[in-house]
C-alpha atoms as a PDB file:
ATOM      1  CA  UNK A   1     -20.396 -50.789 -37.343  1.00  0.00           C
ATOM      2  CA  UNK A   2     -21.988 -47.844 -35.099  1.00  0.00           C
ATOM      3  CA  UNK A   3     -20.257 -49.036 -32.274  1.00  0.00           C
ATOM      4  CA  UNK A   4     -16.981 -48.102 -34.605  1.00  0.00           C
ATOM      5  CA  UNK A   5     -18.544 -44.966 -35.789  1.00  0.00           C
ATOM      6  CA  UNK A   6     -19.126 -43.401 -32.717  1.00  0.00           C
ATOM      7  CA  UNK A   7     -15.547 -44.459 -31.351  1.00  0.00           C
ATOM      8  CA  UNK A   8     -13.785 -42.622 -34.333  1.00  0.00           C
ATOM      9  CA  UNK A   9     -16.005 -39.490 -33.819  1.00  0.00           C
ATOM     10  CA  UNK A  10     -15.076 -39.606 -30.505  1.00  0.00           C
ATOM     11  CA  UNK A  11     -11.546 -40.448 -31.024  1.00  0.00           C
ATOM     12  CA  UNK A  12     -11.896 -37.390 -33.077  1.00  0.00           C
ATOM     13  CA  UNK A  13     -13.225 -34.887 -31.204  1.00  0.00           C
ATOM     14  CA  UNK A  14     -10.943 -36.040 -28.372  1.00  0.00           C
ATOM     15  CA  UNK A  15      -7.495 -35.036 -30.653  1.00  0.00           C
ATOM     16  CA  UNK A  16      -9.201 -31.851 -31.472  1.00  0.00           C
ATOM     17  CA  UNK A  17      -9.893 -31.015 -27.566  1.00  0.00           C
ATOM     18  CA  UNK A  18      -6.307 -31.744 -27.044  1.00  0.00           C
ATOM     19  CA  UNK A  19      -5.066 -29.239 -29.839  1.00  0.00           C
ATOM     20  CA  UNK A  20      -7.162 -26.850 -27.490  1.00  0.00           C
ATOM     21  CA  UNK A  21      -5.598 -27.219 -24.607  1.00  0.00           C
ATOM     22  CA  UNK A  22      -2.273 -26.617 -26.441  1.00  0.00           C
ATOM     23  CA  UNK A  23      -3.544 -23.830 -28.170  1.00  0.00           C
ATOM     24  CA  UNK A  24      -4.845 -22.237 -24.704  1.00  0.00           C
ATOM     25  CA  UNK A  25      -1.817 -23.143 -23.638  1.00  0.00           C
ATOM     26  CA  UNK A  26       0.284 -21.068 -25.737  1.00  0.00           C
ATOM     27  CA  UNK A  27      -2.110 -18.184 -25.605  1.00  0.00           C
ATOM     28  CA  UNK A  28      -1.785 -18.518 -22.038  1.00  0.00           C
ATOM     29  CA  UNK A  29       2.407 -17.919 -22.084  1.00  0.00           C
ATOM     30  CA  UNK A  30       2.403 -15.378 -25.438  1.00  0.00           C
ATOM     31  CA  UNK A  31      -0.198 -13.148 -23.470  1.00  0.00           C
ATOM     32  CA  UNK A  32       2.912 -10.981 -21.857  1.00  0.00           C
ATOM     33  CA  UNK A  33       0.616  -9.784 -19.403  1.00  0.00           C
ATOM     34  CA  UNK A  34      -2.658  -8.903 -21.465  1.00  0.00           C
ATOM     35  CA  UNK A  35      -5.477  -9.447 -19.020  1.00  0.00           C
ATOM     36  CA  UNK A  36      -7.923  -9.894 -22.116  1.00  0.00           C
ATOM     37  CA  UNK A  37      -5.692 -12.544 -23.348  1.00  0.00           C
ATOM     38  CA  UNK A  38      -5.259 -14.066 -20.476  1.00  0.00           C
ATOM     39  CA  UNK A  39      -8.624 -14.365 -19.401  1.00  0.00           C
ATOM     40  CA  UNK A  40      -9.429 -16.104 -23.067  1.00  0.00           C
ATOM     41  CA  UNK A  41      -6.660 -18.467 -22.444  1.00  0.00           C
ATOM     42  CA  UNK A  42      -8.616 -19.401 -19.080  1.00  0.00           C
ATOM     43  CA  UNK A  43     -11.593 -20.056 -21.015  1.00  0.00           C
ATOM     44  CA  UNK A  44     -10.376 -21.865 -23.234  1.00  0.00           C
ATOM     45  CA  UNK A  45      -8.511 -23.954 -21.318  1.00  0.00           C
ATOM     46  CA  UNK A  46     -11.458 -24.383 -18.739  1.00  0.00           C
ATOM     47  CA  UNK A  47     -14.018 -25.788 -22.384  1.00  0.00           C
ATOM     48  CA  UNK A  48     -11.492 -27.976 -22.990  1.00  0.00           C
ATOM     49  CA  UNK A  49     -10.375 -29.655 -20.217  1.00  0.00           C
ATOM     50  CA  UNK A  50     -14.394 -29.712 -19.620  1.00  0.00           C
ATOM     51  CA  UNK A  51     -14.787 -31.390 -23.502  1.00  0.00           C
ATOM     52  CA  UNK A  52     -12.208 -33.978 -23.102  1.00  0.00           C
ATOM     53  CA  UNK A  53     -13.770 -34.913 -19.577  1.00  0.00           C
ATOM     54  CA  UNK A  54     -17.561 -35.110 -21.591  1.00  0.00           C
ATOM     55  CA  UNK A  55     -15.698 -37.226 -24.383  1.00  0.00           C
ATOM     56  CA  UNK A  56     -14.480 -39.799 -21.913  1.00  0.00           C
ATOM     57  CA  UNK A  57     -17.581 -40.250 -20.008  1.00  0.00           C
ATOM     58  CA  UNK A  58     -19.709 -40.723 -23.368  1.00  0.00           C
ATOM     59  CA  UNK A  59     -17.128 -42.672 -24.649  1.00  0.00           C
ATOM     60  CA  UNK A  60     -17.143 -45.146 -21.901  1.00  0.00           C
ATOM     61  CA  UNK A  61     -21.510 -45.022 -21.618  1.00  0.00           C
ATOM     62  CA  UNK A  62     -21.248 -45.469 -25.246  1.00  0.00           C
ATOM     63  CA  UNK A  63     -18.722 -48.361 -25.468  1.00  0.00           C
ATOM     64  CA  UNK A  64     -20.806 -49.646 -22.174  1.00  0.00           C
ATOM     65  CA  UNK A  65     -24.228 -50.019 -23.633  1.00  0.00           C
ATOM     66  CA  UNK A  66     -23.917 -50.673 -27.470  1.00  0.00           C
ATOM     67  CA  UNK A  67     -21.231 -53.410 -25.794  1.00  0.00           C
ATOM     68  CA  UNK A  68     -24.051 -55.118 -23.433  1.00  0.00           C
ATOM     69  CA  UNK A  69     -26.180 -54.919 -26.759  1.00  0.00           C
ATOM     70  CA  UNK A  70     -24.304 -56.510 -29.327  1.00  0.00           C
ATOM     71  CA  UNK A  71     -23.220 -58.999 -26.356  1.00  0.00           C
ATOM     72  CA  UNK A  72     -19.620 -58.283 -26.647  1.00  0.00           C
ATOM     73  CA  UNK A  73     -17.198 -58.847 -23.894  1.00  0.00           C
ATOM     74  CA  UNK A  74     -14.146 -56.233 -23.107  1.00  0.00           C
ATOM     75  CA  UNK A  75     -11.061 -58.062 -23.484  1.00  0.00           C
END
């Protein structure tokens, strides 16, 4: 049951770090130019990209060790 817990929550926060990305995205192209908007866009973009990489590594150390504790096998 936590092993499913975790994997929605992380499931979750993965689909919101995605939205981000789109929504830096689009900041990105409406900025016409705006160096202030531009350089929020960046940042965005760089948390992002550096949330969904954090979600995939816990999501695989997660799956990994609550896995090799319930004694579970990956199909």
């Amino acid at each position: 049951i936590v092993l499913a817990i975790i994997n929605f929550a992380l499931g979750f926060l993965g689909l919101l770090a995605v939205i981000m990305v789109i929504y830096g995205g689009f900041l990105y192209v409406s900025s016409a130019g705006n160096e202030e908007n531009v350089k929020k866009a960046k940042q965005i973009l760089l948390y992002a990209v550096l949330g969904i990489v954090i979600i995939l590594i816990s999501f695989a150390l997660v799956n990994t060790i609550l896995g090799a504790a319930s004694g579970e096998r990956a199909a």
